[in-house]
PDB file of N, CA and C in Angstrom:
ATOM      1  N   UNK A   1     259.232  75.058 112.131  1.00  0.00           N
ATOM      2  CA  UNK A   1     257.838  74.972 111.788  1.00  0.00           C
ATOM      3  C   UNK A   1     257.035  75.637 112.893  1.00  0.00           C
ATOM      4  N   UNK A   2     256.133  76.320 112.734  1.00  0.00           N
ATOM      5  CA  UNK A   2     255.541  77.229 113.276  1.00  0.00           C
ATOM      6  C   UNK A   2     254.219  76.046 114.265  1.00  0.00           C
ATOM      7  N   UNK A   3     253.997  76.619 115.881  1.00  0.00           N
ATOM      8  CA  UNK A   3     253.490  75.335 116.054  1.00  0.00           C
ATOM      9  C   UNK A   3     251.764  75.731 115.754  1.00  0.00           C
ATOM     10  N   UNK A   4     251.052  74.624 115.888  1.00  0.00           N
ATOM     11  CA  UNK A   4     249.435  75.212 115.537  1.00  0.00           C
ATOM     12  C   UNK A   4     248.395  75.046 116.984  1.00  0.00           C
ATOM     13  N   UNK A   5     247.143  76.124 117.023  1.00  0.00           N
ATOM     14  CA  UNK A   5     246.817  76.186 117.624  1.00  0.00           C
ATOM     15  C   UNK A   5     245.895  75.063 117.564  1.00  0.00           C
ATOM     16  N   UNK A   6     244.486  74.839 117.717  1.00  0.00           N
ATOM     17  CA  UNK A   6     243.811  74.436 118.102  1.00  0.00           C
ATOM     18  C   UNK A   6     242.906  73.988 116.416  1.00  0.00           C
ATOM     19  N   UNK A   7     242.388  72.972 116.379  1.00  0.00           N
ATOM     20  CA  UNK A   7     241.577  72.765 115.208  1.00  0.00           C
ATOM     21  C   UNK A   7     242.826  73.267 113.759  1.00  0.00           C
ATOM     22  N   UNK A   8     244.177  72.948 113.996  1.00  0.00           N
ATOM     23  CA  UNK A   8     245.079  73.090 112.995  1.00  0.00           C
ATOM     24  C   UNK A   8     245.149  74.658 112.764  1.00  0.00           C
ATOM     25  N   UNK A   9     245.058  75.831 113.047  1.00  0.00           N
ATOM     26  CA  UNK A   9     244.931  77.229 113.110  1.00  0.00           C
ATOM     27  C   UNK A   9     246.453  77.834 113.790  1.00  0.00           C
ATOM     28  N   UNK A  10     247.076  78.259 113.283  1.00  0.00           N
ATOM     29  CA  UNK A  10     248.096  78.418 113.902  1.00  0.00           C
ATOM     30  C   UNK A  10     247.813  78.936 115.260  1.00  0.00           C
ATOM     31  N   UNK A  11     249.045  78.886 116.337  1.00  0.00           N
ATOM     32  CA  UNK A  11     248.636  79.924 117.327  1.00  0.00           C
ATOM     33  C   UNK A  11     249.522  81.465 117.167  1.00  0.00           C
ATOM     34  N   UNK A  12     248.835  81.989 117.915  1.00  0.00           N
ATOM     35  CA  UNK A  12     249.490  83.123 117.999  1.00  0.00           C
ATOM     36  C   UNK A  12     250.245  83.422 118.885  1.00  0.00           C
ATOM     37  N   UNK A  13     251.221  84.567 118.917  1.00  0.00           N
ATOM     38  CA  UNK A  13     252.340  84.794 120.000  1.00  0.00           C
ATOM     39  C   UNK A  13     251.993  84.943 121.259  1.00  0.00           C
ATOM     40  N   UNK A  14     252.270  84.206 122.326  1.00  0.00           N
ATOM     41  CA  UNK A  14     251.885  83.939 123.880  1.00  0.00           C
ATOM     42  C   UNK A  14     250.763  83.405 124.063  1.00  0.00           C
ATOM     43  N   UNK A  15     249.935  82.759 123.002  1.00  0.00           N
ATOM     44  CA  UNK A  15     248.806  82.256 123.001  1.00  0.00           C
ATOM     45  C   UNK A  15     249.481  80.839 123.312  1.00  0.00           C
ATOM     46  N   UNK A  16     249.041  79.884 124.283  1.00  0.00           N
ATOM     47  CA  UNK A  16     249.245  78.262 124.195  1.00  0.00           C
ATOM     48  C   UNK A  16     247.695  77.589 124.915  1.00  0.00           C
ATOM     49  N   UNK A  17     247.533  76.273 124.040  1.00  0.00           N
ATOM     50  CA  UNK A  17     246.746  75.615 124.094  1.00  0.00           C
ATOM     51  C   UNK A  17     246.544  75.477 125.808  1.00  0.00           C
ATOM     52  N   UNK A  18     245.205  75.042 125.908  1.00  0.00           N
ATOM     53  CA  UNK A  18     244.863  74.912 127.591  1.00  0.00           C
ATOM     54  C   UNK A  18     245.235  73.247 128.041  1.00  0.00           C
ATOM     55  N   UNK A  19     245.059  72.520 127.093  1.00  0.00           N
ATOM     56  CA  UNK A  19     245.853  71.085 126.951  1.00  0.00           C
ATOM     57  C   UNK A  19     247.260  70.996 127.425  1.00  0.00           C
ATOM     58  N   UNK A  20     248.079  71.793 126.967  1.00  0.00           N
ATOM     59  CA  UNK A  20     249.443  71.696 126.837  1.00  0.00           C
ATOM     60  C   UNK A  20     249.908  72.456 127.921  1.00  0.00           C
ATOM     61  N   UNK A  21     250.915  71.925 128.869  1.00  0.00           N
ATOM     62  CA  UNK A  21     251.465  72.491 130.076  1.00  0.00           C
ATOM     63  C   UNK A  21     252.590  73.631 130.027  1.00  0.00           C
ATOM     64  N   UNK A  22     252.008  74.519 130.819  1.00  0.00           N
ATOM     65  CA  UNK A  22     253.100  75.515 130.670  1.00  0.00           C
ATOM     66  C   UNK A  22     254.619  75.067 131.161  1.00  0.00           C
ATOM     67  N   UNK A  23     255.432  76.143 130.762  1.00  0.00           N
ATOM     68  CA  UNK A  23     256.976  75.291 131.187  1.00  0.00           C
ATOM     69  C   UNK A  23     256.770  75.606 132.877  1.00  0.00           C
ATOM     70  N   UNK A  24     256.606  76.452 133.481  1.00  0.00           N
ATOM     71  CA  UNK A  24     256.576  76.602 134.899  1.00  0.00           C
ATOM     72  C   UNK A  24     255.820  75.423 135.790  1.00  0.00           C
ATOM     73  N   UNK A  25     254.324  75.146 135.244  1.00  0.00           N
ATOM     74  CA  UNK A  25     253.788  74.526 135.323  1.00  0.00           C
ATOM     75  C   UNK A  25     254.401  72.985 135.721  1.00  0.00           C
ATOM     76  N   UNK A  26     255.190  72.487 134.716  1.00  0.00           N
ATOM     77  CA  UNK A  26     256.053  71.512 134.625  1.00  0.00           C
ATOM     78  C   UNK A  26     256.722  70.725 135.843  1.00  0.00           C
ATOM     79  N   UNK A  27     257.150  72.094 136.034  1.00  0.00           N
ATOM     80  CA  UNK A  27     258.046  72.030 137.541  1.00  0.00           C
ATOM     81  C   UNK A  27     257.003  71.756 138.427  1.00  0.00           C
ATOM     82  N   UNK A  28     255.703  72.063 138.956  1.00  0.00           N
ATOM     83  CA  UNK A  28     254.767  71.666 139.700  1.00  0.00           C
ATOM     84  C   UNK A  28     254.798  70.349 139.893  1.00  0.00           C
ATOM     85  N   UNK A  29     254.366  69.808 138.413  1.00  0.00           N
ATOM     86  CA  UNK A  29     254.088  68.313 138.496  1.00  0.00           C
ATOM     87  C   UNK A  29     254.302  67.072 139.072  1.00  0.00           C
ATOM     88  N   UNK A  30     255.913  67.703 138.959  1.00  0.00           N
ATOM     89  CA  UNK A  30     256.976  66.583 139.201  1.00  0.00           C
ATOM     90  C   UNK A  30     256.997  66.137 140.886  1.00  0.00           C
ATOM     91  N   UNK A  31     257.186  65.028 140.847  1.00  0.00           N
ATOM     92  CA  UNK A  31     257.275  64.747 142.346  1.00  0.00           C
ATOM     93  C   UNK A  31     258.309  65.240 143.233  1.00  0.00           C
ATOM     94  N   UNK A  32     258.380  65.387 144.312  1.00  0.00           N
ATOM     95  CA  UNK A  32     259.527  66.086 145.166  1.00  0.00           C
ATOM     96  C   UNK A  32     260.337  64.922 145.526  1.00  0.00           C
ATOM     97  N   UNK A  33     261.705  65.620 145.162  1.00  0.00           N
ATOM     98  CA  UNK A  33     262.576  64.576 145.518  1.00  0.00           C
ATOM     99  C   UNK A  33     262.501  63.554 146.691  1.00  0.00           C
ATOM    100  N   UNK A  34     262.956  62.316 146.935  1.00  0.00           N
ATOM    101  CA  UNK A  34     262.762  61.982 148.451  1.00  0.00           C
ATOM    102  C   UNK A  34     263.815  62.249 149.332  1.00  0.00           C
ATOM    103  N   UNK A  35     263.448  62.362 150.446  1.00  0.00           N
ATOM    104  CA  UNK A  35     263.766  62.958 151.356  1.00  0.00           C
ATOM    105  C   UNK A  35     264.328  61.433 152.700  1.00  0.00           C
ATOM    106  N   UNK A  36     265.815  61.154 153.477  1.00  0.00           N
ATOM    107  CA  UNK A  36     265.774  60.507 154.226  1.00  0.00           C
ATOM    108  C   UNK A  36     265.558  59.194 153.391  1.00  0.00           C
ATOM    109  N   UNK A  37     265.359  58.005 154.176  1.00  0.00           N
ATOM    110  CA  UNK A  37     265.882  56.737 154.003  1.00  0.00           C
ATOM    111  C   UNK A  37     265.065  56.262 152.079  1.00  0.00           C
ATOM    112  N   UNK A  38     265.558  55.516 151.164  1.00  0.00           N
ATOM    113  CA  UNK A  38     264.801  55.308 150.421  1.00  0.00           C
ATOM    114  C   UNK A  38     264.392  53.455 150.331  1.00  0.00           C
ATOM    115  N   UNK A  39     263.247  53.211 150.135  1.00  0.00           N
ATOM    116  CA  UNK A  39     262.862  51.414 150.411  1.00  0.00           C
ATOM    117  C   UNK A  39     263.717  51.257 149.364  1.00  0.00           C
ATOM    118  N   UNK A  40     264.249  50.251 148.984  1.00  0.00           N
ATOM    119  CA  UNK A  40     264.214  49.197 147.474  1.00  0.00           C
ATOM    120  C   UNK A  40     263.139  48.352 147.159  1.00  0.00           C
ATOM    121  N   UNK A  41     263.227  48.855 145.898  1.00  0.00           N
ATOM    122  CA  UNK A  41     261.803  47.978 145.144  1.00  0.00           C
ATOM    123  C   UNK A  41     261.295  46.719 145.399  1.00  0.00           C
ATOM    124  N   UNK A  42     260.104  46.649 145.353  1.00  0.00           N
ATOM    125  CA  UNK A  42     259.677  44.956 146.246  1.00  0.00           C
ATOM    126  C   UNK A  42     260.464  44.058 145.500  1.00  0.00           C
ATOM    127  N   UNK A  43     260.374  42.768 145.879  1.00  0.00           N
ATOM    128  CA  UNK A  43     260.865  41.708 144.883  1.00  0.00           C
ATOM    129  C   UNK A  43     259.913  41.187 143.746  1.00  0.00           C
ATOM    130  N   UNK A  44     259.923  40.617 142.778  1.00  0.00           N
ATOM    131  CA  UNK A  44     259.473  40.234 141.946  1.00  0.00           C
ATOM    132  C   UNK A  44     258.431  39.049 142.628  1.00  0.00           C
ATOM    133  N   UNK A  45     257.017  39.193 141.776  1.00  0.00           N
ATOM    134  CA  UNK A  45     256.077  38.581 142.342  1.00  0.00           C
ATOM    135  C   UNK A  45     255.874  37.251 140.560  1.00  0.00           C
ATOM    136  N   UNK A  46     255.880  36.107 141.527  1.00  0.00           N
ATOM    137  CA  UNK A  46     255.347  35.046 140.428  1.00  0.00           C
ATOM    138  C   UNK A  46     253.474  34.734 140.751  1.00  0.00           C
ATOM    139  N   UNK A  47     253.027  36.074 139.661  1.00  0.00           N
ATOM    140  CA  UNK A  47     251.715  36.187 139.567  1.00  0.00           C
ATOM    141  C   UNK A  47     250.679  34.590 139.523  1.00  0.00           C
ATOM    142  N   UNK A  48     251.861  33.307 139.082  1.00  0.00           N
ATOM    143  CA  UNK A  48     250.777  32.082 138.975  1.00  0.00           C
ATOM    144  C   UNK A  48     250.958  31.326 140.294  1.00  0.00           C
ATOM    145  N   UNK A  49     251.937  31.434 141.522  1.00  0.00           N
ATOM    146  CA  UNK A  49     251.603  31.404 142.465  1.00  0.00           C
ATOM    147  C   UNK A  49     250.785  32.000 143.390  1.00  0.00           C
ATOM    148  N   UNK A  50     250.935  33.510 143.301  1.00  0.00           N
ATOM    149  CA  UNK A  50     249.788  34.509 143.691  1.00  0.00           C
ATOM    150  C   UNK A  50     248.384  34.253 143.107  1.00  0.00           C
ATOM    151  N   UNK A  51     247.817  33.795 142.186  1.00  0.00           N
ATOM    152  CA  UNK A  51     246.606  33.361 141.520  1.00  0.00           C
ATOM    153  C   UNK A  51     246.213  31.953 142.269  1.00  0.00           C
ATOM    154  N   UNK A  52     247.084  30.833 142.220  1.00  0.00           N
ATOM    155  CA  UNK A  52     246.686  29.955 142.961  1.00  0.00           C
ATOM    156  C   UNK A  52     246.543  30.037 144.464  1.00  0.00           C
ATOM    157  N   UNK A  53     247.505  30.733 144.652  1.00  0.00           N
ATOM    158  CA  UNK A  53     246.700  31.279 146.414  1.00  0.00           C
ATOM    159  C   UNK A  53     245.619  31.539 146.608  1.00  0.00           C
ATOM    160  N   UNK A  54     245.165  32.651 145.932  1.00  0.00           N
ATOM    161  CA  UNK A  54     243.827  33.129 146.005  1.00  0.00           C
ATOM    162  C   UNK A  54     243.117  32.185 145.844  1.00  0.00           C
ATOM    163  N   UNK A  55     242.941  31.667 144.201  1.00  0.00           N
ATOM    164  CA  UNK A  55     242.001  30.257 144.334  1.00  0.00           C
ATOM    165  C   UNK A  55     241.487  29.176 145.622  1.00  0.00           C
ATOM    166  N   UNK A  56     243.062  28.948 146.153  1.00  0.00           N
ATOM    167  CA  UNK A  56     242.768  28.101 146.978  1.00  0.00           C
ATOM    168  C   UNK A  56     242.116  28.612 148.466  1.00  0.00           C
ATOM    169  N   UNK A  57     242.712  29.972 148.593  1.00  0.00           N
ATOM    170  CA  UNK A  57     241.467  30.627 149.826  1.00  0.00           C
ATOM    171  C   UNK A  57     240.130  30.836 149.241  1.00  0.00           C
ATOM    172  N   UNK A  58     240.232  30.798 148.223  1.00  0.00           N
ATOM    173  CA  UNK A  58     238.433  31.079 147.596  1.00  0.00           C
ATOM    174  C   UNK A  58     238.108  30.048 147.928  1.00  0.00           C
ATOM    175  N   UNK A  59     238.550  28.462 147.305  1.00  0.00           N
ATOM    176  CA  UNK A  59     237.707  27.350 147.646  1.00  0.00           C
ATOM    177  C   UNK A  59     237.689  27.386 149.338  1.00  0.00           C
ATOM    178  N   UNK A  60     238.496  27.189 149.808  1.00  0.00           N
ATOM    179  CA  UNK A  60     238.942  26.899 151.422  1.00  0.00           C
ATOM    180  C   UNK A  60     237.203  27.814 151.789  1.00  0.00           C
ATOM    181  N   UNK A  61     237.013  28.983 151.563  1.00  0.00           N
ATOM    182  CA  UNK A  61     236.464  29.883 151.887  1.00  0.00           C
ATOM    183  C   UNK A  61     235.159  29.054 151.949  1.00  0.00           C
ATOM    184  N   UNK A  62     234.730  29.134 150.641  1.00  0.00           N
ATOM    185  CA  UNK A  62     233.691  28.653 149.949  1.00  0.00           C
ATOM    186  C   UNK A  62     233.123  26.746 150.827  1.00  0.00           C
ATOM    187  N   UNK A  63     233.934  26.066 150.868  1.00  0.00           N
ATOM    188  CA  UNK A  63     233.712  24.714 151.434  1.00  0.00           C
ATOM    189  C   UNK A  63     233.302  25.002 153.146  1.00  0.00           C
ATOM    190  N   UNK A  64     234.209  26.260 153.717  1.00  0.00           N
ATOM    191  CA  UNK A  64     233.981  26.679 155.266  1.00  0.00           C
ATOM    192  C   UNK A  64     231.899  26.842 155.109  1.00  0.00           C
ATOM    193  N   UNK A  65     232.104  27.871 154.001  1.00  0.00           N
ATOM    194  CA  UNK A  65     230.698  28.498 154.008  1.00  0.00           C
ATOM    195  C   UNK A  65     229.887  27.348 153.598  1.00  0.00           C
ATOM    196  N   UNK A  66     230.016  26.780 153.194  1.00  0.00           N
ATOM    197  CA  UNK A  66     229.133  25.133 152.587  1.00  0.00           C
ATOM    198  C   UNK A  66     228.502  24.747 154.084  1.00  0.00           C
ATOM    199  N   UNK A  67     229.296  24.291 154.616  1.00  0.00           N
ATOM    200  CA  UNK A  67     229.792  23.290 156.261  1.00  0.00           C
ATOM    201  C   UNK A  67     228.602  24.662 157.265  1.00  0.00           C
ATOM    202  N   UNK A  68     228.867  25.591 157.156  1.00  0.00           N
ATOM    203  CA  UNK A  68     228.184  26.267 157.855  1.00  0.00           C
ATOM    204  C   UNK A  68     226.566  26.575 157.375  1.00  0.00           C
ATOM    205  N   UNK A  69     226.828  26.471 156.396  1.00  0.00           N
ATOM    206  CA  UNK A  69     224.898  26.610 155.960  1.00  0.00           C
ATOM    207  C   UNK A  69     224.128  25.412 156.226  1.00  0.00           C
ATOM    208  N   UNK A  70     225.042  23.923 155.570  1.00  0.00           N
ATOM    209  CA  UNK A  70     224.854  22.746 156.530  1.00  0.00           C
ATOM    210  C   UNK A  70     224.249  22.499 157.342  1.00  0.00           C
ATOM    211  N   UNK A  71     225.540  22.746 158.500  1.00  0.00           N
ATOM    212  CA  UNK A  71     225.073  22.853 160.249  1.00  0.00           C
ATOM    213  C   UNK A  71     223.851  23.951 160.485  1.00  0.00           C
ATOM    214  N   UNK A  72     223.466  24.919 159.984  1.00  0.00           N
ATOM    215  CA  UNK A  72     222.487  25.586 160.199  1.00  0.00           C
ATOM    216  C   UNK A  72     221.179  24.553 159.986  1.00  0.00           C
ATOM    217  N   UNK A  73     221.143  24.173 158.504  1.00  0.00           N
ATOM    218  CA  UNK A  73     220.086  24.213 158.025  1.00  0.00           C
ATOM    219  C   UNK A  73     219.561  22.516 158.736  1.00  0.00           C
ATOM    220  N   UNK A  74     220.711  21.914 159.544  1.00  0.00           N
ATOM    221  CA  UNK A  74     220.533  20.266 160.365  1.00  0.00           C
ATOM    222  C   UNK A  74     219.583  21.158 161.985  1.00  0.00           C
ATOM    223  N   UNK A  75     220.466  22.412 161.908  1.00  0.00           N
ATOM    224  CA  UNK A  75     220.173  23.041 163.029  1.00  0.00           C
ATOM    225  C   UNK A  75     218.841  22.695 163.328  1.00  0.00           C
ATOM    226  N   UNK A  76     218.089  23.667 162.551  1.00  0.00           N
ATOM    227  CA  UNK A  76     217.186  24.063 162.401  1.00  0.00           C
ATOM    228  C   UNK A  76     215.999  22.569 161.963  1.00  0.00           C
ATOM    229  N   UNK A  77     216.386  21.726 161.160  1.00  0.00           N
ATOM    230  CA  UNK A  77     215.685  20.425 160.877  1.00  0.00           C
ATOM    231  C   UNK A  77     215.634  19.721 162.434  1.00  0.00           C
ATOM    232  N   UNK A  78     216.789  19.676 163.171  1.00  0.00           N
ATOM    233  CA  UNK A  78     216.920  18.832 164.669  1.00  0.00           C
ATOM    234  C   UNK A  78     215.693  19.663 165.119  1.00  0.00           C
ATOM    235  N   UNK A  79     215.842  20.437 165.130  1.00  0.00           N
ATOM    236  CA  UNK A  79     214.755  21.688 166.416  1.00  0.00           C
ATOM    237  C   UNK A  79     213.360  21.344 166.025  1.00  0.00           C
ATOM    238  N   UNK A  80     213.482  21.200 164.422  1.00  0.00           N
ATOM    239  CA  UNK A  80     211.896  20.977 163.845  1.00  0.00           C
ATOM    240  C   UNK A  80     211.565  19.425 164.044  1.00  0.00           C
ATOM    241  N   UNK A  81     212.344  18.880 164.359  1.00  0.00           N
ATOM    242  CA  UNK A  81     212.080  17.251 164.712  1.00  0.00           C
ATOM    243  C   UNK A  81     211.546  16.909 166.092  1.00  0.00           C
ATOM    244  N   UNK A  82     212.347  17.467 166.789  1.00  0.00           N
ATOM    245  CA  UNK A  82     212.252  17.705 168.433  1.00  0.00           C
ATOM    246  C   UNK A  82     210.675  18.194 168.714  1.00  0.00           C
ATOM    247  N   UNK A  83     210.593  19.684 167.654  1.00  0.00           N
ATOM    248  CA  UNK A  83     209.014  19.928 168.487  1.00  0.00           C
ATOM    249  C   UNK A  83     207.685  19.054 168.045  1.00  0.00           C
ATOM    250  N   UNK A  84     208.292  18.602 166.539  1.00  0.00           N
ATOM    251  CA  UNK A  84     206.966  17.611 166.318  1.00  0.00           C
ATOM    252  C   UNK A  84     206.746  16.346 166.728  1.00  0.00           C
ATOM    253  N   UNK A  85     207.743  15.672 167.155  1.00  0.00           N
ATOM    254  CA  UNK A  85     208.038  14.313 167.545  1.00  0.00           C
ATOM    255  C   UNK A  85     207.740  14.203 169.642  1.00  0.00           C
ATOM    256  N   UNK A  86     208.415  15.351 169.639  1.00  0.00           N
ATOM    257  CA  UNK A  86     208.354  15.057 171.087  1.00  0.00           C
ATOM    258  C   UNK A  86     207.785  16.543 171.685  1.00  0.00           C
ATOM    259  N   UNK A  87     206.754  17.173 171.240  1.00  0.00           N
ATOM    260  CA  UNK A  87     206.120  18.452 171.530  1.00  0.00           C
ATOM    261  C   UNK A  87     206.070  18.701 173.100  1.00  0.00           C
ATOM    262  N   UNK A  88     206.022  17.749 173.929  1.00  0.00           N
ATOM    263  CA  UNK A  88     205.710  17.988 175.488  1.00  0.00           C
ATOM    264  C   UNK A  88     207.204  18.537 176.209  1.00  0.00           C
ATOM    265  N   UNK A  89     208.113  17.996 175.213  1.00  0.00           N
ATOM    266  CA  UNK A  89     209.527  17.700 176.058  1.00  0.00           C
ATOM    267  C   UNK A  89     209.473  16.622 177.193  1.00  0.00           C
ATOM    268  N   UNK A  90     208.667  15.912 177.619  1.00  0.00           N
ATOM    269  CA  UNK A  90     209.022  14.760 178.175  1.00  0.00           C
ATOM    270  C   UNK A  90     209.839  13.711 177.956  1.00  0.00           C
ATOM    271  N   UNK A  91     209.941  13.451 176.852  1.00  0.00           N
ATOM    272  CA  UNK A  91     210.642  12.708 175.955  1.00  0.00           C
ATOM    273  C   UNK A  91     211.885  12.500 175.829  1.00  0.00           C
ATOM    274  N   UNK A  92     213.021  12.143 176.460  1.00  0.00           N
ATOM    275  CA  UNK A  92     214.212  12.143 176.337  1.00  0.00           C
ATOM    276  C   UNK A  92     214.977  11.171 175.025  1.00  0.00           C
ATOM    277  N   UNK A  93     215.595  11.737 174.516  1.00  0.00           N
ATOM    278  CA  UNK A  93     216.347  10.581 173.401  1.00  0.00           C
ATOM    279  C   UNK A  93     217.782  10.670 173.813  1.00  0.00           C
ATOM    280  N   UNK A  94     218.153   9.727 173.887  1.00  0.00           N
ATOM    281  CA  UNK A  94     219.161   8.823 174.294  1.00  0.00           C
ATOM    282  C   UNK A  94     220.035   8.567 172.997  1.00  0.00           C
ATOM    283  N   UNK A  95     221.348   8.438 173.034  1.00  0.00           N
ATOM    284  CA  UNK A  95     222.804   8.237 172.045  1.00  0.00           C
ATOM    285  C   UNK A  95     221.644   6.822 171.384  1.00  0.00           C
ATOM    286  N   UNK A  96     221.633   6.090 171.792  1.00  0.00           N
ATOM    287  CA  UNK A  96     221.250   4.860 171.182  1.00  0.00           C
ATOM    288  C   UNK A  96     220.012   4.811 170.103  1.00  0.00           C
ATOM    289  N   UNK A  97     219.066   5.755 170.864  1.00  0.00           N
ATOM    290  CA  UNK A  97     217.993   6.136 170.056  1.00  0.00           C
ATOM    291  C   UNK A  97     218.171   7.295 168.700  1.00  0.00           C
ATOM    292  N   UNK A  98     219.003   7.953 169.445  1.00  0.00           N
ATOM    293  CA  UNK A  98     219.244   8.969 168.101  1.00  0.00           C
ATOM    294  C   UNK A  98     220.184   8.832 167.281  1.00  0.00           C
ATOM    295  N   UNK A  99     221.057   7.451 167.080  1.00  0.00           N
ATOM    296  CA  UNK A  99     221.325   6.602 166.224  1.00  0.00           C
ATOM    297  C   UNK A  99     220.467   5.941 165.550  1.00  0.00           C
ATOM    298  N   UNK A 100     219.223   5.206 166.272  1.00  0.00           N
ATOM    299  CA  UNK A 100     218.553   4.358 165.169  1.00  0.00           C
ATOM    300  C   UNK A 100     217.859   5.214 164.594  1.00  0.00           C
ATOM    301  N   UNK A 101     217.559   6.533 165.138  1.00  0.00           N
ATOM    302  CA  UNK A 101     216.713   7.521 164.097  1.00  0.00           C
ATOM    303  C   UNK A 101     217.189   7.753 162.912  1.00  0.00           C
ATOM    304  N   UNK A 102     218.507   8.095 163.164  1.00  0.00           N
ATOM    305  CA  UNK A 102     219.129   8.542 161.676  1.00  0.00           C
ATOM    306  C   UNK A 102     220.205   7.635 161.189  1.00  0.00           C
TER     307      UNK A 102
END
């Protein structure tokens, strides 16, 4: 069977589609043999252990980042307590006192 060119049109002799790889071409493609030592293929991965890993560094992640916005945001409330309560800095608070505060 005669092959066809383009839009079902036959082609003509030494004519080939720009789609379709020349035979020389071919030989390009291909990867070069390897050369020197070769790895063996990784081992087989059990993707629902690999998924729960991740999960669990996501949460781990996520609870770190919690704890730290936290401590910022106490940060920042202590500091705002300090200047309105005791604006002079004379004022010392003491373990005992800054228990019954909070």
């Amino acid at each position: 069977m005669a092959s066809r060119g383009r839009h079902g049109v036959p082609a003509r002799d030494g004519e080939q589609r720009r789609d379709e790889p020349r035979c020389e071409d071919q030989g390009e493609q291909q990867a070069p043999a390897p050369q020197g030592f070769v790895l063996p293929p990784p081992p087989p991965v059990d993707y629902g252990v690999f998924m729960q890993g991740l999960v669990q560094a996501m949460q781990t992640q996520a609870h770190t980042q919690a704890a730290l916005q936290a401590q910022e945001r106490a940060d920042v409330w202590w500091s705002s307590l300090l200047r309105t309560r005791f604006e002079d800095g004379a004022v010392e608070v003491g373990w005992d006192e800054f228990v019954r505060l909070f």
